[in-house]
Protein backbone atom coordinates (compact mmCIF):
# COMPACT_ATOMS: atom_id res chain seq x y z
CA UNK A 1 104.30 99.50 125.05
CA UNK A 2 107.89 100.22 125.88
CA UNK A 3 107.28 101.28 129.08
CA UNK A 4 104.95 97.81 129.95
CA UNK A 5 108.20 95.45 128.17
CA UNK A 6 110.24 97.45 130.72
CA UNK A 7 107.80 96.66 133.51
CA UNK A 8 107.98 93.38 132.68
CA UNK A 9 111.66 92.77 132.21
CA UNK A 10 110.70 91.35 129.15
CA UNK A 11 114.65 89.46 127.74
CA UNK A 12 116.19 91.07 124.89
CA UNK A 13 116.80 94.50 123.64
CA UNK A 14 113.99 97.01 122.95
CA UNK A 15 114.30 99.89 120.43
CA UNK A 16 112.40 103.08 119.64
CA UNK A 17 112.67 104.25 116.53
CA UNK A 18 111.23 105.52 113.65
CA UNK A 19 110.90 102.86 111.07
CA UNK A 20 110.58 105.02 108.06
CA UNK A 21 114.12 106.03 108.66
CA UNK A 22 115.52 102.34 108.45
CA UNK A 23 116.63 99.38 110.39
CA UNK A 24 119.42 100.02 112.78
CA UNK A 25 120.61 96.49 112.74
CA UNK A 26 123.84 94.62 111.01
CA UNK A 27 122.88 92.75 107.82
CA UNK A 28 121.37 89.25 108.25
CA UNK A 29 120.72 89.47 112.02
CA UNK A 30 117.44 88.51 111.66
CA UNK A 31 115.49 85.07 110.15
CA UNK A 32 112.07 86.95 110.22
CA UNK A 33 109.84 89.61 110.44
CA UNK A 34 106.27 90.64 111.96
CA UNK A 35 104.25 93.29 112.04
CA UNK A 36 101.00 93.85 112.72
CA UNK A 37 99.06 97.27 111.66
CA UNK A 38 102.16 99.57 111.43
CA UNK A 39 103.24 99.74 107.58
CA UNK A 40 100.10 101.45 106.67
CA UNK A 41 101.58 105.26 108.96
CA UNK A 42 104.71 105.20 106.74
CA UNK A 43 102.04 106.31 103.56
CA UNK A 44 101.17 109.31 105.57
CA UNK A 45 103.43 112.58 105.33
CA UNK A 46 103.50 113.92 109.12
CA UNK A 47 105.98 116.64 108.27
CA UNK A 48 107.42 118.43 105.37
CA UNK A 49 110.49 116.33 104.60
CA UNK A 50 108.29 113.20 104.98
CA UNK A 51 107.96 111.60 101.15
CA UNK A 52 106.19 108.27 102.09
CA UNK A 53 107.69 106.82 98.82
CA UNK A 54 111.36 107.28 100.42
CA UNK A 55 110.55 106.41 103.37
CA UNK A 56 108.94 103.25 102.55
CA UNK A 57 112.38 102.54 100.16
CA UNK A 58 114.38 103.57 103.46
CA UNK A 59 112.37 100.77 105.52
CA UNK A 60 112.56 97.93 103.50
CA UNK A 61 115.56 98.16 101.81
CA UNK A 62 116.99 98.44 105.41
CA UNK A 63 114.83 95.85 106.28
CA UNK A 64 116.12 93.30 103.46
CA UNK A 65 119.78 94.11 104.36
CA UNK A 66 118.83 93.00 108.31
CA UNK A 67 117.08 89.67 107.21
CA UNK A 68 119.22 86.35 106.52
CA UNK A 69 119.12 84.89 103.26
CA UNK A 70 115.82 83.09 102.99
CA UNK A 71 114.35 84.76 105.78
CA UNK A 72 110.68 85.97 105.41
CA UNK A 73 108.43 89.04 106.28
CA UNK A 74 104.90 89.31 107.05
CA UNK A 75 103.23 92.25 107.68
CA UNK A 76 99.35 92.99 108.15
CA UNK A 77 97.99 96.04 107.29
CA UNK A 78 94.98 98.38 106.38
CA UNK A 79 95.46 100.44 103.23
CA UNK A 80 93.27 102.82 102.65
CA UNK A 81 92.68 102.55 98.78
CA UNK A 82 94.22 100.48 96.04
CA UNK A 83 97.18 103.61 95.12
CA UNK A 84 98.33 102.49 98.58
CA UNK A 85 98.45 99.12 98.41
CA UNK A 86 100.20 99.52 94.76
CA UNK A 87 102.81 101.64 96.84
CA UNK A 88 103.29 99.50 99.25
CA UNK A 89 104.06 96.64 97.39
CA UNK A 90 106.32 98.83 94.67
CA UNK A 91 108.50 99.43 97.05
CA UNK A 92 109.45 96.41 98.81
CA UNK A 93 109.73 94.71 94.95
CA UNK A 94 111.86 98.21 94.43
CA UNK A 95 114.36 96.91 97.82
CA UNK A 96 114.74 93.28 96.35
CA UNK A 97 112.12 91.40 97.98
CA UNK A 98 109.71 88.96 96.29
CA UNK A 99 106.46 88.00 97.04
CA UNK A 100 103.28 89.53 97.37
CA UNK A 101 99.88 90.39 98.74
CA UNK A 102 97.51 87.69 100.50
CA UNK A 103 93.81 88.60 101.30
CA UNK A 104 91.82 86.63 104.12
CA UNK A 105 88.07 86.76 103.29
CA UNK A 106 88.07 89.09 100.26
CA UNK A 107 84.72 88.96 99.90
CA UNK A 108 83.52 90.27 103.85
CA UNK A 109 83.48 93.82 104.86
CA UNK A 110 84.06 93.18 108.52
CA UNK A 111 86.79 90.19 108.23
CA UNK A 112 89.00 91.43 105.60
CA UNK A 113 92.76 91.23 106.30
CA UNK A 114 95.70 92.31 104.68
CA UNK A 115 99.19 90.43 104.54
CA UNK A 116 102.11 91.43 102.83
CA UNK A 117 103.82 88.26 102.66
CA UNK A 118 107.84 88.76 101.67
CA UNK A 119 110.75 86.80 101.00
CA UNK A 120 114.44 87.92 101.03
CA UNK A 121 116.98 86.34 98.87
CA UNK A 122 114.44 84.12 97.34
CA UNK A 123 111.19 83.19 95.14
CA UNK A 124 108.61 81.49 97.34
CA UNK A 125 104.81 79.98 96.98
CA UNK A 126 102.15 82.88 98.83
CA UNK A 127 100.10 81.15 101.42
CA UNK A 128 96.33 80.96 100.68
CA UNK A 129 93.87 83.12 101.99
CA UNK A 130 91.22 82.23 104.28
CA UNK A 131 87.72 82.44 102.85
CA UNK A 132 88.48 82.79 99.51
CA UNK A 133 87.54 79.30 98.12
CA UNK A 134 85.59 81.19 95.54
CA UNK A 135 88.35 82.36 93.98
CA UNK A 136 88.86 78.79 92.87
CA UNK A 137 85.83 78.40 91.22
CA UNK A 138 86.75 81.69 88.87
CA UNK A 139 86.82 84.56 90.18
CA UNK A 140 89.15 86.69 89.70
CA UNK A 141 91.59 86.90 93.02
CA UNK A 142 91.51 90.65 92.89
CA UNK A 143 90.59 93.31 95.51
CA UNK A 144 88.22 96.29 94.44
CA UNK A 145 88.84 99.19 96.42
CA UNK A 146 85.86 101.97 95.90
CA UNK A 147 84.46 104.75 97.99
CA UNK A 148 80.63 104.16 97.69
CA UNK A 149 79.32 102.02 100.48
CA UNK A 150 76.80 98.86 98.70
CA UNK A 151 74.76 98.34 102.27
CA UNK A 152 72.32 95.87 100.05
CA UNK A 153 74.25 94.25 97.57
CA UNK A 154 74.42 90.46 99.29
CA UNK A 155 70.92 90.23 100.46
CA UNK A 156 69.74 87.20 98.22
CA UNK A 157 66.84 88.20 96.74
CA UNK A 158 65.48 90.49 99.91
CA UNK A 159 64.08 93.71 99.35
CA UNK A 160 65.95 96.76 99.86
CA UNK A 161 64.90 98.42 102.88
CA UNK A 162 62.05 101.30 102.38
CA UNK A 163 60.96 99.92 99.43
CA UNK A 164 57.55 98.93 98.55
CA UNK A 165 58.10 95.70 98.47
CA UNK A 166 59.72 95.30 102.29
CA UNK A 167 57.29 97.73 103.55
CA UNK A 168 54.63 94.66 102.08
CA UNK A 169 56.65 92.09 103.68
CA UNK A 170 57.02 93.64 107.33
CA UNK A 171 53.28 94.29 107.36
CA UNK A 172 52.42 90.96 106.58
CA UNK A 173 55.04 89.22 109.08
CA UNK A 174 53.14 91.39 111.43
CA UNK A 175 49.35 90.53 110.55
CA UNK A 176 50.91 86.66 110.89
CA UNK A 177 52.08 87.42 114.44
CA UNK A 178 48.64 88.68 115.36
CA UNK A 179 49.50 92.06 115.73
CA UNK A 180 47.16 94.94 114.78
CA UNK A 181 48.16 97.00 111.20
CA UNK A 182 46.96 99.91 108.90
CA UNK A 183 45.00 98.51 105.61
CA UNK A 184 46.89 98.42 102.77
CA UNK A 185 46.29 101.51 99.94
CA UNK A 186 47.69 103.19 97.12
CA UNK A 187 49.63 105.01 99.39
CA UNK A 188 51.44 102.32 101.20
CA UNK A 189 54.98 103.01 100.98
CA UNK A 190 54.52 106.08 97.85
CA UNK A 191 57.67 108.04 97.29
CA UNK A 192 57.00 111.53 98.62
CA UNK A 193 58.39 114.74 96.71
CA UNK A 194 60.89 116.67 99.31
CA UNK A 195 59.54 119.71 100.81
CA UNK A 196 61.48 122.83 100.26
């Protein structure tokens, strides 16, 4: 990316650095921040001396000391469970910024987002995420992290696939298109004991 900016004669300075050893700019240089999927690597421990703990505290405490008074920070990112995003979030509190986490459509699997939305020097109001006008209506506005795939939990009343039930259903969508299909039995769609 360097390399294109440089390509490009692209105005201003480029740096490269690694961010879990702090900002190498004078305090209050900057009146924002933006990132987009990066925060996420400084969890990860690539070497020995690597405690992504300090070297999230490095980052934004750096990072506070670089932004003006007032100035905010957004960052997206993709934690990988809840322990992260609880890091995360410590840590930047733990530097001196306030603020929090906004989800855009909490509910999808597909068009979840995560924003770390900061301020430095003072209290302000988190934006809104998109897609989550349920969350007015009383739900709770929290984000359930779990490893077990649900592949059929918001089908509306639709039978799981294999089951008896859709196995019914797709032979009588067929018979309705005209098409030719086995009598139904007592063994349509049985469970079968596994063969050892």
């Amino acid at each position: 990316m360097l390399d294109v900016a440089l390509d490009r004669e692209v105005e201003g300075d480029l740096v490269l650095r690694d961010m879990g050893e702090g900002m190498p700019f004078r305090p209050g240089t900057f009146d924002g921040c933006i990132s987009i999927s990066a925060l996420q690597w400084l969890c990860n421990a690539d070497k020995k001396t690597h405690s992504p703990p300090k070297r999230l505290y490095t980052f934004f405490s750096t990072l506070y000391s670089s932004l003006s008074r007032g100035a905010r920070a957004v960052f997206q990112l993709y934690p990988e469970n809840s322990e992260q995003l609880e890091l995360i979030t410590s840590q930047a509190m733990r530097a001196g910024f306030s603020g929090g986490m906004v989800v855009d459509y909490p509910n999808s699997t597909k068009a979840k987002k995560f924003f770390l939305c900061l301020f430095a020097g003072f209290s302000g109001t988190l934006p809104k995420g998109l897609g989550s006008e349920t969350v007015d209506r009383g739900v709770p506005n929290q984000v359930q992290f779990t490893g077990q795939r649900s592949r059929f939990k918001n089908m509306k009343g639709k039978s799981a696939k294999k089951g008896k039930d859709w196995i019914l259903e797709k032979k009588e969508r067929r018979r309705r298109q005209g098409r030719e299909v086995r009598a139904d039995t007592k063994y349509t769609a049985r469970q079968r004991r596994p063969h050892f």
